[in-house]
C-alpha atoms as a PDB file:
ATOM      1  CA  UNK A   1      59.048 -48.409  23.629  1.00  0.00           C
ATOM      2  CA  UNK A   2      55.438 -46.478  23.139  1.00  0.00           C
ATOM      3  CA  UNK A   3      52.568 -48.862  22.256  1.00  0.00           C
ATOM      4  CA  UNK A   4      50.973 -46.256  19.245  1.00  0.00           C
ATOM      5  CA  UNK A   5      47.004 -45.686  19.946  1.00  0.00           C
ATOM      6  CA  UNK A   6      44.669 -48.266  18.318  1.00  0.00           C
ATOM      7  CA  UNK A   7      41.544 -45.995  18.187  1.00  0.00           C
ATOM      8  CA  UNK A   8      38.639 -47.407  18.704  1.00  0.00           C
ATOM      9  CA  UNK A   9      36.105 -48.774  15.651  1.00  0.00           C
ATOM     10  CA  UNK A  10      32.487 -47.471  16.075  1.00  0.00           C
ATOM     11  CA  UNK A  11      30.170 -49.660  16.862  1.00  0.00           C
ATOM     12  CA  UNK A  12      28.022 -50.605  13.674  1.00  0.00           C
ATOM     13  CA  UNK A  13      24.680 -48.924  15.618  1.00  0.00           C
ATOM     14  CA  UNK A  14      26.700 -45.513  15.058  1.00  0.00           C
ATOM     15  CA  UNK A  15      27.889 -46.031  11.005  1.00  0.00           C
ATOM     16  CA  UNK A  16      24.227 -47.211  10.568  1.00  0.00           C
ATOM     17  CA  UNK A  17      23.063 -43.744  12.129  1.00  0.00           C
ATOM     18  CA  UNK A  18      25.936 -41.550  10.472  1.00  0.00           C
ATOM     19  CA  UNK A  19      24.898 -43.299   6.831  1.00  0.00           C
ATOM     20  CA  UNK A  20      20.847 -42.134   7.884  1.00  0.00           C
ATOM     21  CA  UNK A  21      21.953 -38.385   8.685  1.00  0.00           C
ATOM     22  CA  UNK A  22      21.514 -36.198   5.417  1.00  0.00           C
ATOM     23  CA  UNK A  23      24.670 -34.169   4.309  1.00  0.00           C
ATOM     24  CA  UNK A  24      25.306 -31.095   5.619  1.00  0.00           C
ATOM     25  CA  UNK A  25      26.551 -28.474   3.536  1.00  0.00           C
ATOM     26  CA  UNK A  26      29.958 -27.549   3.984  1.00  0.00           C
ATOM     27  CA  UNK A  27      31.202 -24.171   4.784  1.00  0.00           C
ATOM     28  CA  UNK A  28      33.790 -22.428   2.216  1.00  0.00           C
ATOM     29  CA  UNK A  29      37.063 -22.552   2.625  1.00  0.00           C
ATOM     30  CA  UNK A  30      39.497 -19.695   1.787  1.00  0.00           C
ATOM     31  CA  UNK A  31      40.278 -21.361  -1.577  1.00  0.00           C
ATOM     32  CA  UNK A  32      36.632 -22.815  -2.422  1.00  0.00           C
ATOM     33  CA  UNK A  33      34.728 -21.399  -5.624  1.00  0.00           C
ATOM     34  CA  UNK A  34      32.952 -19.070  -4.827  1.00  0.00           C
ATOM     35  CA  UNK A  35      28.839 -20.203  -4.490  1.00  0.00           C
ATOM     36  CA  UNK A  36      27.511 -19.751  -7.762  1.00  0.00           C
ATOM     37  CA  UNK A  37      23.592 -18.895  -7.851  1.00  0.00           C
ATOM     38  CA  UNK A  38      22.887 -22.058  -9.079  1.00  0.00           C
ATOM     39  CA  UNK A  39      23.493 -23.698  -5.244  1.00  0.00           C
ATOM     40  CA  UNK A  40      21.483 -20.828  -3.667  1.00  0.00           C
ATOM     41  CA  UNK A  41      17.881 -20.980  -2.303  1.00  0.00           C
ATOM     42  CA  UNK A  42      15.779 -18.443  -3.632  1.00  0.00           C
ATOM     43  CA  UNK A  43      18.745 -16.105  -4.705  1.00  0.00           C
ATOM     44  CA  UNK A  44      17.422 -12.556  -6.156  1.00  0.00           C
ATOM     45  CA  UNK A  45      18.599 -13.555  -9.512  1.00  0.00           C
ATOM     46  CA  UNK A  46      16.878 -16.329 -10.356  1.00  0.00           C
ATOM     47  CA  UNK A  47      14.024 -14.580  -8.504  1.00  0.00           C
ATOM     48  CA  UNK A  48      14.500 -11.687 -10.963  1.00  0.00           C
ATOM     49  CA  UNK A  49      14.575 -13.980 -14.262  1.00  0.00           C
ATOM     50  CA  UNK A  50      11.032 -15.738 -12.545  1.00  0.00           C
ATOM     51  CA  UNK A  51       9.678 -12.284 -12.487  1.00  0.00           C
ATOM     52  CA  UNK A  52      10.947 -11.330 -16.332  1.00  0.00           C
ATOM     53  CA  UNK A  53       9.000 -13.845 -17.500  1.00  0.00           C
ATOM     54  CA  UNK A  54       6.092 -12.775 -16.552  1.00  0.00           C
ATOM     55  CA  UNK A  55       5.078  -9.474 -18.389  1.00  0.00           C
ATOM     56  CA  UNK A  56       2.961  -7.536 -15.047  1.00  0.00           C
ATOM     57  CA  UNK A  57       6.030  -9.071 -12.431  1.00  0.00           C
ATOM     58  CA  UNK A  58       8.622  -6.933 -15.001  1.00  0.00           C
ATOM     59  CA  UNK A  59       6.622  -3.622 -15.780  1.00  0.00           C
ATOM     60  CA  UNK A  60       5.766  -3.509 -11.901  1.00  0.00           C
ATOM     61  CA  UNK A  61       9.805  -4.209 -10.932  1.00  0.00           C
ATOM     62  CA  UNK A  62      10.912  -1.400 -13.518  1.00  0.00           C
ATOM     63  CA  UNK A  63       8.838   0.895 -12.326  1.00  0.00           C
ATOM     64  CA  UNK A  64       9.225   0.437  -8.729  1.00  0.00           C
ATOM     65  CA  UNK A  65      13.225   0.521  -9.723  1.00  0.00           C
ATOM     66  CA  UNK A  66      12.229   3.799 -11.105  1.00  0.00           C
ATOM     67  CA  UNK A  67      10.479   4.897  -7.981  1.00  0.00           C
ATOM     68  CA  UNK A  68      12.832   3.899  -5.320  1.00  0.00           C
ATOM     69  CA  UNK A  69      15.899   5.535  -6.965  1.00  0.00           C
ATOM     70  CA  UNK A  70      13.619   8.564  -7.719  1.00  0.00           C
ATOM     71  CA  UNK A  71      12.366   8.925  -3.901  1.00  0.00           C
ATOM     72  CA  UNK A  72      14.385  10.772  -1.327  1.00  0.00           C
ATOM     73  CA  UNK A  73      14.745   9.692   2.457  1.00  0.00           C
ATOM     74  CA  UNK A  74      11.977  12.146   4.149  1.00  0.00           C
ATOM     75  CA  UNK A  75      13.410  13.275   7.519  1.00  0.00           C
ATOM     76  CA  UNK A  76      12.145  12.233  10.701  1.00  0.00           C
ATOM     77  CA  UNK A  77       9.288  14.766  10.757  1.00  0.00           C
ATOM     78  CA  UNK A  78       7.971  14.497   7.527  1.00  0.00           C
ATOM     79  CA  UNK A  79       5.665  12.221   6.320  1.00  0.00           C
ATOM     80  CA  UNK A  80       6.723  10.584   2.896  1.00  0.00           C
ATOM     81  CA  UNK A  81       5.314  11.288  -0.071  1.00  0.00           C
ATOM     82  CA  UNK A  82       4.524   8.733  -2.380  1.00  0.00           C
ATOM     83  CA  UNK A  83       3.148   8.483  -5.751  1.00  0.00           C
ATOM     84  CA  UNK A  84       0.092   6.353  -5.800  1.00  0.00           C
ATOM     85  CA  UNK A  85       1.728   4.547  -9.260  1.00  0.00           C
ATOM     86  CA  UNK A  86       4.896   3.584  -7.204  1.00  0.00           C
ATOM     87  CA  UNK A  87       2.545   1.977  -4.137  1.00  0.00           C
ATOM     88  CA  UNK A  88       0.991   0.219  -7.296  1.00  0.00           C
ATOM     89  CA  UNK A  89       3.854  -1.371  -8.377  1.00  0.00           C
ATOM     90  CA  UNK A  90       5.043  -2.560  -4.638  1.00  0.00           C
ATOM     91  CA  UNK A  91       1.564  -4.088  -4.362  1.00  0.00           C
ATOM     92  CA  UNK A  92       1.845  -6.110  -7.787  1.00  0.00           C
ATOM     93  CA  UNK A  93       5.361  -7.127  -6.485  1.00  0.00           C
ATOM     94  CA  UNK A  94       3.869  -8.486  -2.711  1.00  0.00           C
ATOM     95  CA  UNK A  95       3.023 -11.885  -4.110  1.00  0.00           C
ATOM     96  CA  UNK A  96       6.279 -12.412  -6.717  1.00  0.00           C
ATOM     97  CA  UNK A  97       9.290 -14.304  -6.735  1.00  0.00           C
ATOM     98  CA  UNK A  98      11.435 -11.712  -5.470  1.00  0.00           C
ATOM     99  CA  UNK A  99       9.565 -10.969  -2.443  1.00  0.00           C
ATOM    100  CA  UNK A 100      11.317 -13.617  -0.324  1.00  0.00           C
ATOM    101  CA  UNK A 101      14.828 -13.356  -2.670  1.00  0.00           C
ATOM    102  CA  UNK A 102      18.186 -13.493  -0.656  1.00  0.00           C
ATOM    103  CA  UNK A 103      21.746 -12.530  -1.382  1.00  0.00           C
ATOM    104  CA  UNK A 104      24.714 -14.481   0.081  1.00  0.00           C
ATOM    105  CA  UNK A 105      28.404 -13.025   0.674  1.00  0.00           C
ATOM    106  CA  UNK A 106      30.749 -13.909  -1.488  1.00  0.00           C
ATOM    107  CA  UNK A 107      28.536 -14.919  -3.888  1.00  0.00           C
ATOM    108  CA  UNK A 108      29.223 -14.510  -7.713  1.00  0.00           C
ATOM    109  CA  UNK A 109      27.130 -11.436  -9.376  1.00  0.00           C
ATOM    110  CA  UNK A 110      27.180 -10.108  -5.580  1.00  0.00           C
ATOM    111  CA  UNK A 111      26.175  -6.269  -6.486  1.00  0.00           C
ATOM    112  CA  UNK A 112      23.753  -7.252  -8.878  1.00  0.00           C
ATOM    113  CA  UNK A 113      21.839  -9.554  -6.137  1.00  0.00           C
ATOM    114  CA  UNK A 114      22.117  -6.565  -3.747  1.00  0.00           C
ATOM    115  CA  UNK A 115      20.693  -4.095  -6.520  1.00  0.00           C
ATOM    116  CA  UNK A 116      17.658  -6.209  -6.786  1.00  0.00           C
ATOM    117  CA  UNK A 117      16.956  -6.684  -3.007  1.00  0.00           C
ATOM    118  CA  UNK A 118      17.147  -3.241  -2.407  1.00  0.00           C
ATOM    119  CA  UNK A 119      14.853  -2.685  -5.131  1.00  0.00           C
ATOM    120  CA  UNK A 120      12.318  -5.128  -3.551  1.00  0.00           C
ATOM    121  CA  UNK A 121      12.877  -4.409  -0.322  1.00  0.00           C
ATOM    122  CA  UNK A 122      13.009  -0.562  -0.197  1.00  0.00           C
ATOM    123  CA  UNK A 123       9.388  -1.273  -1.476  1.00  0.00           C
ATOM    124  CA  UNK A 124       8.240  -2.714   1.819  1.00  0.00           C
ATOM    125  CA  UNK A 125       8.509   1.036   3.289  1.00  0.00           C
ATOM    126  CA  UNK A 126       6.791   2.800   0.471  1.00  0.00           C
ATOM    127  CA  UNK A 127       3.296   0.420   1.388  1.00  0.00           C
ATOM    128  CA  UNK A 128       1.906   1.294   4.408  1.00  0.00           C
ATOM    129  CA  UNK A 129      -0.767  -1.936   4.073  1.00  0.00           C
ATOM    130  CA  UNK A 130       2.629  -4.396   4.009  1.00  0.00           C
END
């Protein structure tokens, strides 16, 4: 007859240093929620309802919206043209909320995130001084 394994207990040094040891998050599992952006860090829509409330932070992100879905991609041997309003409005945006903003995958309100990223983002190459 097979003796069945006794594991072995840890010693009480290791629970003491397992109990110290923050949580980790864990990764999501094929039938997990999907992360709402709520448990994000610095997710471009809460980013984007920071920058609402603040009356310059919303004219500035309209406008630049305006701009960046306005401007064409310049080929490789032209210079862009930009219009000094629209490298106004990316300047007013360098020290907002959204600057740093992330999206995640799978993440609820996905496109909407993305929309606003881009927004920012696209910005960066309209400012030569960023």
């Amino acid at each position: 007859m097979v003796r069945p394994l006794n594991p072995r207990p840890l010693p009480p040094v290791v629970l003491m240093l397992l109990l110290l040891l923050p949580p980790s998050p864990l990764p999501l599992a094929a039938g997990d929620p999907l992360p709402t952006e709520s448990r994000l860090m610095n997710s471009c829509l809460q980013a984007r309802r920071k920058c609402q409330a603040d009356p310059t932070c919303s004219a500035a992100y309209h406008h630049l919206d305006s701009c960046t879905s306005s401007i064409s991609t310049p080929l490789p041997s032209e210079e862009p043209s930009v219009p000094a309003d629209c490298l106004e409005a990316a300047q007013q945006l360098r020290n907002s909320s959204l600057i740093g903003c992330m999206c995640h995958r799978r993440m609820k309100n996905q496109v909407a995130c993305l929309d606003i990223y881009w927004t920012v983002h696209r910005a960066r190459s309209l400012d030569p001084g960023w």
